[in-house]
Protein backbone atom coordinates (compact mmCIF):
# COMPACT_ATOMS: atom_id res chain seq x y z
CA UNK A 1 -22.19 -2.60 -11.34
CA UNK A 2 -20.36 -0.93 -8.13
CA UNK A 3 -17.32 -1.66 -6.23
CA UNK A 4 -16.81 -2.66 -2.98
CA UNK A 5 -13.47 -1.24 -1.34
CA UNK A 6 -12.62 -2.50 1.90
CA UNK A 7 -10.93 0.05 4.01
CA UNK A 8 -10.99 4.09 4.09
CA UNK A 9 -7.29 4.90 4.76
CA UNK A 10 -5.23 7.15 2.54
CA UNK A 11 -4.93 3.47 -0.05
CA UNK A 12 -8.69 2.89 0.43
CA UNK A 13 -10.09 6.71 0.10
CA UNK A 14 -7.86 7.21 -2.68
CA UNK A 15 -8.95 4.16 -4.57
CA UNK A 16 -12.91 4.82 -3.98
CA UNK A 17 -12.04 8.42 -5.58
CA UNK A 18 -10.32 6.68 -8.98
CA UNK A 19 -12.83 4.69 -9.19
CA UNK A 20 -15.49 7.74 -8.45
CA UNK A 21 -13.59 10.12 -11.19
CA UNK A 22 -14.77 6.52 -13.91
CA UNK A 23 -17.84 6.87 -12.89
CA UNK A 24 -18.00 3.76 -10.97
CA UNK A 25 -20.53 3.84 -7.25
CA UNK A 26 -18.27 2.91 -4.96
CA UNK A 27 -19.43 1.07 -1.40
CA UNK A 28 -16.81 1.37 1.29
CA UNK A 29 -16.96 -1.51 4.43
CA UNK A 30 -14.98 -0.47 7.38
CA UNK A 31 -15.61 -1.59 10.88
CA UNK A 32 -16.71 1.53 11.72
CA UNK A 33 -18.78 2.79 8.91
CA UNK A 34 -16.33 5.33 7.97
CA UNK A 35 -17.97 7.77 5.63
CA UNK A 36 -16.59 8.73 1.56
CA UNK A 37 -17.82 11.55 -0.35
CA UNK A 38 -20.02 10.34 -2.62
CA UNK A 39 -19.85 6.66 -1.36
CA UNK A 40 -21.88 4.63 -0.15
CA UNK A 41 -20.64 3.52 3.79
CA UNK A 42 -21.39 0.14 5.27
CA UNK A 43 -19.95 -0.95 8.78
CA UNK A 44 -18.69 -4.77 7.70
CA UNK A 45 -15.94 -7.00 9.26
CA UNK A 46 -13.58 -8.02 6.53
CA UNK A 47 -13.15 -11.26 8.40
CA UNK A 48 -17.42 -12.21 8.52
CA UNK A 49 -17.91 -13.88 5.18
CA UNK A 50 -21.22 -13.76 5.34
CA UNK A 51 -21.56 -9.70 5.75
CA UNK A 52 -19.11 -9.72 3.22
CA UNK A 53 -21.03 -11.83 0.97
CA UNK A 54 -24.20 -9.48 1.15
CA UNK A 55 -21.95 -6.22 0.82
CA UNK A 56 -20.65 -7.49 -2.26
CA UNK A 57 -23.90 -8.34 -3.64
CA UNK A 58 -23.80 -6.40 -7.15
CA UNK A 59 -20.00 -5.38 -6.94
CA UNK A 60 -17.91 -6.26 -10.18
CA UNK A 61 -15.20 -6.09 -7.75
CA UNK A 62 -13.63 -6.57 -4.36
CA UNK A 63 -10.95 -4.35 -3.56
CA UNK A 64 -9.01 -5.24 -0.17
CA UNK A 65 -7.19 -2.00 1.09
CA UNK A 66 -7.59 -2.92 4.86
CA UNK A 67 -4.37 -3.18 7.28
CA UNK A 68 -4.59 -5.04 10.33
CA UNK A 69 -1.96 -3.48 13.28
CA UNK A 70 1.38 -5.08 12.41
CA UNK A 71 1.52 -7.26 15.03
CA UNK A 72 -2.40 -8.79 14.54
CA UNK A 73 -1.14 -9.49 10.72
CA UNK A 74 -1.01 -13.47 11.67
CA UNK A 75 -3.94 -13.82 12.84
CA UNK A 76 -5.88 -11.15 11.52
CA UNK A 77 -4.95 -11.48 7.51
CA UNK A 78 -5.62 -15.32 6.81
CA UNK A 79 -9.92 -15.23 7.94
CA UNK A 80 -10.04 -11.60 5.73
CA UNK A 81 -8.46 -13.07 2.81
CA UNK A 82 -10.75 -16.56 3.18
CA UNK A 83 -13.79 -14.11 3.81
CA UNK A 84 -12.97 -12.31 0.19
CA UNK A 85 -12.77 -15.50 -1.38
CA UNK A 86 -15.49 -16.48 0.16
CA UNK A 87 -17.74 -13.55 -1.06
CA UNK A 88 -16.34 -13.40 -4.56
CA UNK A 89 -16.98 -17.04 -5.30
CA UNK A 90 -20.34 -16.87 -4.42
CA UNK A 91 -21.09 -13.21 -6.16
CA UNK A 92 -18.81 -13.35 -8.85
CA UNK A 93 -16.61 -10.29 -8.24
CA UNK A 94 -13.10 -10.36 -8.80
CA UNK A 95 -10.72 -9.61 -6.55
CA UNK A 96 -7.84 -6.74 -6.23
CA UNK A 97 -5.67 -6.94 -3.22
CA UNK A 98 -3.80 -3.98 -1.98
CA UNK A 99 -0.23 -5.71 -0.95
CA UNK A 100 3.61 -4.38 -0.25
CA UNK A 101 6.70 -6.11 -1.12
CA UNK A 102 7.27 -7.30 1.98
CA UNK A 103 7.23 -10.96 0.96
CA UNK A 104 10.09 -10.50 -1.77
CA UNK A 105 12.16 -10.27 1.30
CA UNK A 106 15.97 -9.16 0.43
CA UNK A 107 15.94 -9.74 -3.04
CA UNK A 108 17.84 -8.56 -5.81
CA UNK A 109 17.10 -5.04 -6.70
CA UNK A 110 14.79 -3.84 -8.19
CA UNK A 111 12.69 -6.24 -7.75
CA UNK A 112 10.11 -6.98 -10.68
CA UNK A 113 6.34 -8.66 -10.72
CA UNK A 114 8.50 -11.90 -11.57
CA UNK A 115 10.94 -11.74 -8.37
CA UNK A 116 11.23 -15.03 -6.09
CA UNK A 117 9.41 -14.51 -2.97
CA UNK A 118 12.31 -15.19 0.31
CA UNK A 119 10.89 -13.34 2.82
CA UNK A 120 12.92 -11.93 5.61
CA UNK A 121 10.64 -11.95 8.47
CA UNK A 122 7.02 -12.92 9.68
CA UNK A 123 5.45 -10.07 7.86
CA UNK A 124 6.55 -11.00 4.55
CA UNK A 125 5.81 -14.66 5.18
CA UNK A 126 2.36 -13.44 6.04
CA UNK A 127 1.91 -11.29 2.86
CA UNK A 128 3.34 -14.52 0.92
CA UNK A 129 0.90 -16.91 1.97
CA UNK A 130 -2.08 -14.42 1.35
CA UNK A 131 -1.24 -13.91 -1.93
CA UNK A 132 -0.60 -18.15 -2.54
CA UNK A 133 -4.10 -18.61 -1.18
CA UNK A 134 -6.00 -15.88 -3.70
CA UNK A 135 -3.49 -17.34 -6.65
CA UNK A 136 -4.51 -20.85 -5.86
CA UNK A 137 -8.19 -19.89 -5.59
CA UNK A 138 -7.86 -18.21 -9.10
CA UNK A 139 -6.41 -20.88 -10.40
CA UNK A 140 -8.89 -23.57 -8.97
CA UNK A 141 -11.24 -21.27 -11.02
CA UNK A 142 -13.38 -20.19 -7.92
CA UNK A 143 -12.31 -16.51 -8.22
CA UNK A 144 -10.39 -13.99 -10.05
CA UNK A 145 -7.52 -12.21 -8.34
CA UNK A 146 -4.75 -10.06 -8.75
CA UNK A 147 -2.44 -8.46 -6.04
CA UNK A 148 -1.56 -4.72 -6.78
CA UNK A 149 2.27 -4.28 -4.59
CA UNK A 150 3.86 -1.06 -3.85
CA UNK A 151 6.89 0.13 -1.96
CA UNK A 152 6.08 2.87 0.76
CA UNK A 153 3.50 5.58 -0.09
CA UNK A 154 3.83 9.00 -0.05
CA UNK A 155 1.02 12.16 -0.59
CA UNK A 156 -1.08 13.98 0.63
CA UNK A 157 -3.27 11.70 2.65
CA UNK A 158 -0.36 10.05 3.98
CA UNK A 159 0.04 10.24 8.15
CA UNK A 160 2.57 9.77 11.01
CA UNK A 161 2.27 6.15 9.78
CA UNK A 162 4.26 6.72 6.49
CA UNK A 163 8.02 6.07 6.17
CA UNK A 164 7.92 9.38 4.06
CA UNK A 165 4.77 11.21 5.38
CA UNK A 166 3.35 13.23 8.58
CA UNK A 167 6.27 13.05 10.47
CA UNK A 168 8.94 13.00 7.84
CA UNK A 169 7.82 16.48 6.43
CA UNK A 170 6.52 18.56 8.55
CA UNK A 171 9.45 18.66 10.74
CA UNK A 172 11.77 19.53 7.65
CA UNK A 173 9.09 21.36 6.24
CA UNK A 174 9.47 23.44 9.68
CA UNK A 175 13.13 23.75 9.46
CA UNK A 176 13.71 20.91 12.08
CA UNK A 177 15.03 17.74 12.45
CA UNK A 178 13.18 14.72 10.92
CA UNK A 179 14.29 11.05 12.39
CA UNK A 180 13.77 8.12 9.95
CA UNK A 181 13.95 4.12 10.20
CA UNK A 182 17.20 2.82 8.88
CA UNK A 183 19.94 5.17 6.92
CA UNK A 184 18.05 7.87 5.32
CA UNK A 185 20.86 7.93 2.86
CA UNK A 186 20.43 4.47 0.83
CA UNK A 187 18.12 4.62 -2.10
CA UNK A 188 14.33 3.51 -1.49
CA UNK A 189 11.32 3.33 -4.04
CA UNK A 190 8.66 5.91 -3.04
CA UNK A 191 4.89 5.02 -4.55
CA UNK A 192 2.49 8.10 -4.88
CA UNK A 193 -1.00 7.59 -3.49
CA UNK A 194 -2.95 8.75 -6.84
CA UNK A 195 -0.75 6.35 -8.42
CA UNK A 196 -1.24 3.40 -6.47
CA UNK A 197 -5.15 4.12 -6.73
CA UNK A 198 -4.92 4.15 -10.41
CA UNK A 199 -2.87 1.00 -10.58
CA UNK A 200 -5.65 -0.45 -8.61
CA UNK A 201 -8.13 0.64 -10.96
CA UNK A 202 -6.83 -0.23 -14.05
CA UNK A 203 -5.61 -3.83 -12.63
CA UNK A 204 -9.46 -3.77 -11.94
CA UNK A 205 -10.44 -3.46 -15.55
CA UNK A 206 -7.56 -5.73 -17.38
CA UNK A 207 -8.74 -8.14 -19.55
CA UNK A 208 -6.09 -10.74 -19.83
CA UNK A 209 -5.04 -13.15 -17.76
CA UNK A 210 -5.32 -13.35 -13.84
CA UNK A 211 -3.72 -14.81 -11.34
CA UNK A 212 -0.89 -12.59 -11.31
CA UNK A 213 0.99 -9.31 -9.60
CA UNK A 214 1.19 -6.06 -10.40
CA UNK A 215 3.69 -3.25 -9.34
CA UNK A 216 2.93 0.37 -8.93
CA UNK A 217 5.23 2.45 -10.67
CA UNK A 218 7.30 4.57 -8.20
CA UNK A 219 7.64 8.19 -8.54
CA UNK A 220 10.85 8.51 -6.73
CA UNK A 221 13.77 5.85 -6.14
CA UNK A 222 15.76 8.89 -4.34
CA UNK A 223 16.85 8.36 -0.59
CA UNK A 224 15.63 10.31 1.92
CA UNK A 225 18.78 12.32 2.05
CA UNK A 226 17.90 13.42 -1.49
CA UNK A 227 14.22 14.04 -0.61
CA UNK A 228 15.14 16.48 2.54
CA UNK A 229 17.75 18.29 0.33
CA UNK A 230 15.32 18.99 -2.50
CA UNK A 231 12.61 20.02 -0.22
CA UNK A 232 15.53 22.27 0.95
CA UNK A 233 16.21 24.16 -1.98
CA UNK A 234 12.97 23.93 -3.79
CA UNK A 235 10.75 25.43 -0.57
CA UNK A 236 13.14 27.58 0.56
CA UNK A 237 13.74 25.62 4.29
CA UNK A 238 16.31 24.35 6.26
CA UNK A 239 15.45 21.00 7.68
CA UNK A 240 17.32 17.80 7.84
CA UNK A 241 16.94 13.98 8.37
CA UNK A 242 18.85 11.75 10.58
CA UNK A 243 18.34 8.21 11.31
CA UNK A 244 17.02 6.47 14.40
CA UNK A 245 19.48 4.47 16.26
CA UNK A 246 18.74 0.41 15.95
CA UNK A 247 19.06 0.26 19.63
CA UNK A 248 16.32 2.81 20.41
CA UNK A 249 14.13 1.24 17.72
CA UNK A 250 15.03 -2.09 19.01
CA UNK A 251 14.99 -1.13 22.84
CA UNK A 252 11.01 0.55 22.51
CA UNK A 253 9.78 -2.72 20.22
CA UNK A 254 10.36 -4.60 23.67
CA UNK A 255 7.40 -2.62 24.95
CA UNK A 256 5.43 -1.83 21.77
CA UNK A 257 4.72 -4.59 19.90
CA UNK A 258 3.84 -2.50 16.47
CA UNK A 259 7.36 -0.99 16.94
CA UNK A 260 8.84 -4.36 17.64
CA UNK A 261 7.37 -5.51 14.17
CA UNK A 262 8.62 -2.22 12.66
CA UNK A 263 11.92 -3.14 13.70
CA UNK A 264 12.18 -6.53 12.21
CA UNK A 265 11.43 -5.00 8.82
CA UNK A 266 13.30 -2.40 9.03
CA UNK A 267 16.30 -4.19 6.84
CA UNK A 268 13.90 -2.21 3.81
CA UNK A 269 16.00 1.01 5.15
CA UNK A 270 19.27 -0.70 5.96
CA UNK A 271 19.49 -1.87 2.02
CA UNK A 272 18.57 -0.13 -1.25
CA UNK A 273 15.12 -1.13 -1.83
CA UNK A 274 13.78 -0.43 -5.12
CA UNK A 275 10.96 -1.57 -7.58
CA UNK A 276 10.58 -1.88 -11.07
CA UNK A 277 7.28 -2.04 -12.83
CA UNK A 278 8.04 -1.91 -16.20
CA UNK A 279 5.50 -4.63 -17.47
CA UNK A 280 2.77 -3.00 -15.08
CA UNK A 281 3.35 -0.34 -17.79
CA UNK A 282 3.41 -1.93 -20.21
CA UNK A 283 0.22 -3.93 -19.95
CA UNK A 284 -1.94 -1.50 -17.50
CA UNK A 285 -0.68 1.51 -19.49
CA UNK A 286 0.01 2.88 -16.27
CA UNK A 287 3.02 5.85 -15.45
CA UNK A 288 3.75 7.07 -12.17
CA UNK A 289 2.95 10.74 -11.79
CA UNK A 290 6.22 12.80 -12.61
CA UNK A 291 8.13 13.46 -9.38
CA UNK A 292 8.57 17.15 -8.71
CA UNK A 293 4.69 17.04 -9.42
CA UNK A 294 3.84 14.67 -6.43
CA UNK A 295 6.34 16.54 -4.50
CA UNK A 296 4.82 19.62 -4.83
CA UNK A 297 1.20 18.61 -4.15
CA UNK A 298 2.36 16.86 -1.39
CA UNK A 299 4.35 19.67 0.22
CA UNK A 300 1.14 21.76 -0.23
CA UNK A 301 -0.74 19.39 1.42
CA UNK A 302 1.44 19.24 4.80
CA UNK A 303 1.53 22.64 4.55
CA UNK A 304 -2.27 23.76 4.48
């Protein structure tokens, strides 16, 4: 049996490579055919259930690690997630969504599989109802599904779009001045890519029950403050963070509308925001990659 993995960002192409290192063929369905080593590329619409239905033909499972823009998340998200239920009911492949905890809203930290979801704004609504509609599916007993969350990513792989990647180290990395969302100085959970992509995989493989969420174990709950002044003193540089006015964030969403979305969830960076996945642990027998390990593969990564 093979895997189908929809997407080939840093989440997707890091995922396809767990499951790779198992031993597991791995098919990969972008929109534009984006090529793997050692995996097998198929151009597929997420949202088409019918090309979904043939590209999962012989998959044990469906992993979704696509992203619509921010601002298509409304009306992008809901025909993907019918699509994969779609598919898996009629091949029998279970299903492993790729989500955030965006739909836990401001909750009380950390927040755990078993938080309430109050969602702050659209986005989280969004994620919410995406996960009702794969639970209820499971439940109806037309599919199996789990939903793998994680706070913001960080390794090598990760680009200008991560919170703590492209631009947040290579500027401090260069002895400059790195500008982040929110106040840099408030405590945030920080998921490392390999570890997200192992979560995946062994949320893939669990026997028990379904139906349910999962949390990646973070590798850092430091704030970005922290994170600049280790990078400081371990690497030998002399960069700094600072964070980006409200205004200015607010003032350029008028005009961008990823930006504008950006800015309504930016309350993650105005707040501590941290996870917990203790019972991920325990029943995935999953750990999060020890921190000054991640940091260091990841600083050699921006740095090649």
């Amino acid at each position: 049996m093979s895997v189908l993995v929809l997407g080939a960002g840093p989440v997707g192409a890091g995922v396809t490579q767990s499951f790779q290192r198992r031993g597991q063929e791995v098919t990969v369905g972008t929109r534009s055919g984006t090529s793997l080593p050692g995996a097998t590329a198929v151009r597929l619409d997420a949202s088409d259930a019918e090309a979904l239905t043939r590209a999962a033909a012989g998959s044990s499972t469906i992993v979704v690690c696509t992203n619509p823009p921010y601002h298509r998340w409304r009306t992008e998200w809901p025909p993907i997630v019918n699509a994969v239920i779609r598919a898996a009911s009629a091949t029998d492949a279970r299903v492993v969504m790729f989500g955030n905890l965006y739909s836990y809203g401001k909750a009380q930290m950390p927040m755990t599989e078993r938080s309430p979801e109050h969602p702050a704004e659209s986005k989280g609504e969004v994620r919410r109802d995406l996960w009702a509609r794969l639970r209820e599916a499971t439940e109806r007993g037309d599919v199996q599904a789990v939903e793998v969350r994680a706070s913001d990513y960080f390794g090598p792989g990760a680009t200008a779009d991560a919170h703590l990647g492209t631009r947040f180290f290579q500027p401090i990395l260069a002895g400059k001045r790195s500008w982040a969302i929110g106040d840099p100085a408030l405590p945030h959970s920080w998921a490392y890519l390999p570890d997200i992509a192992d979560t995946v995989v062994a949320a893939a493989g669990y026997t028990g029950n379904w139906g349910r969420i999962w949390h990646v174990p973070a590798a850092s709950g430091s704030s970005r403050t922290a994170i600049c002044r280790e990078i400081n003193e371990r690497y030998g540089v002399r960069g700094s963070v600072s964070g980006l006015p409200s205004a200015l964030l607010r003032g350029v969403g008028v005009f961008n509308p990823v930006l504008r979305e950006v800015a309504k969830s930016s309350y993650q960076f105005r707040m501590p925001f941290l996870s917990d996945a203790a019972e991920t642990e325990r029943d995935l027998g999953v750990s999060a990659t020890p921190w000054e390990t991640a940091l260091d593969a990841t600083v050699a990564f921006y740095r090649a």
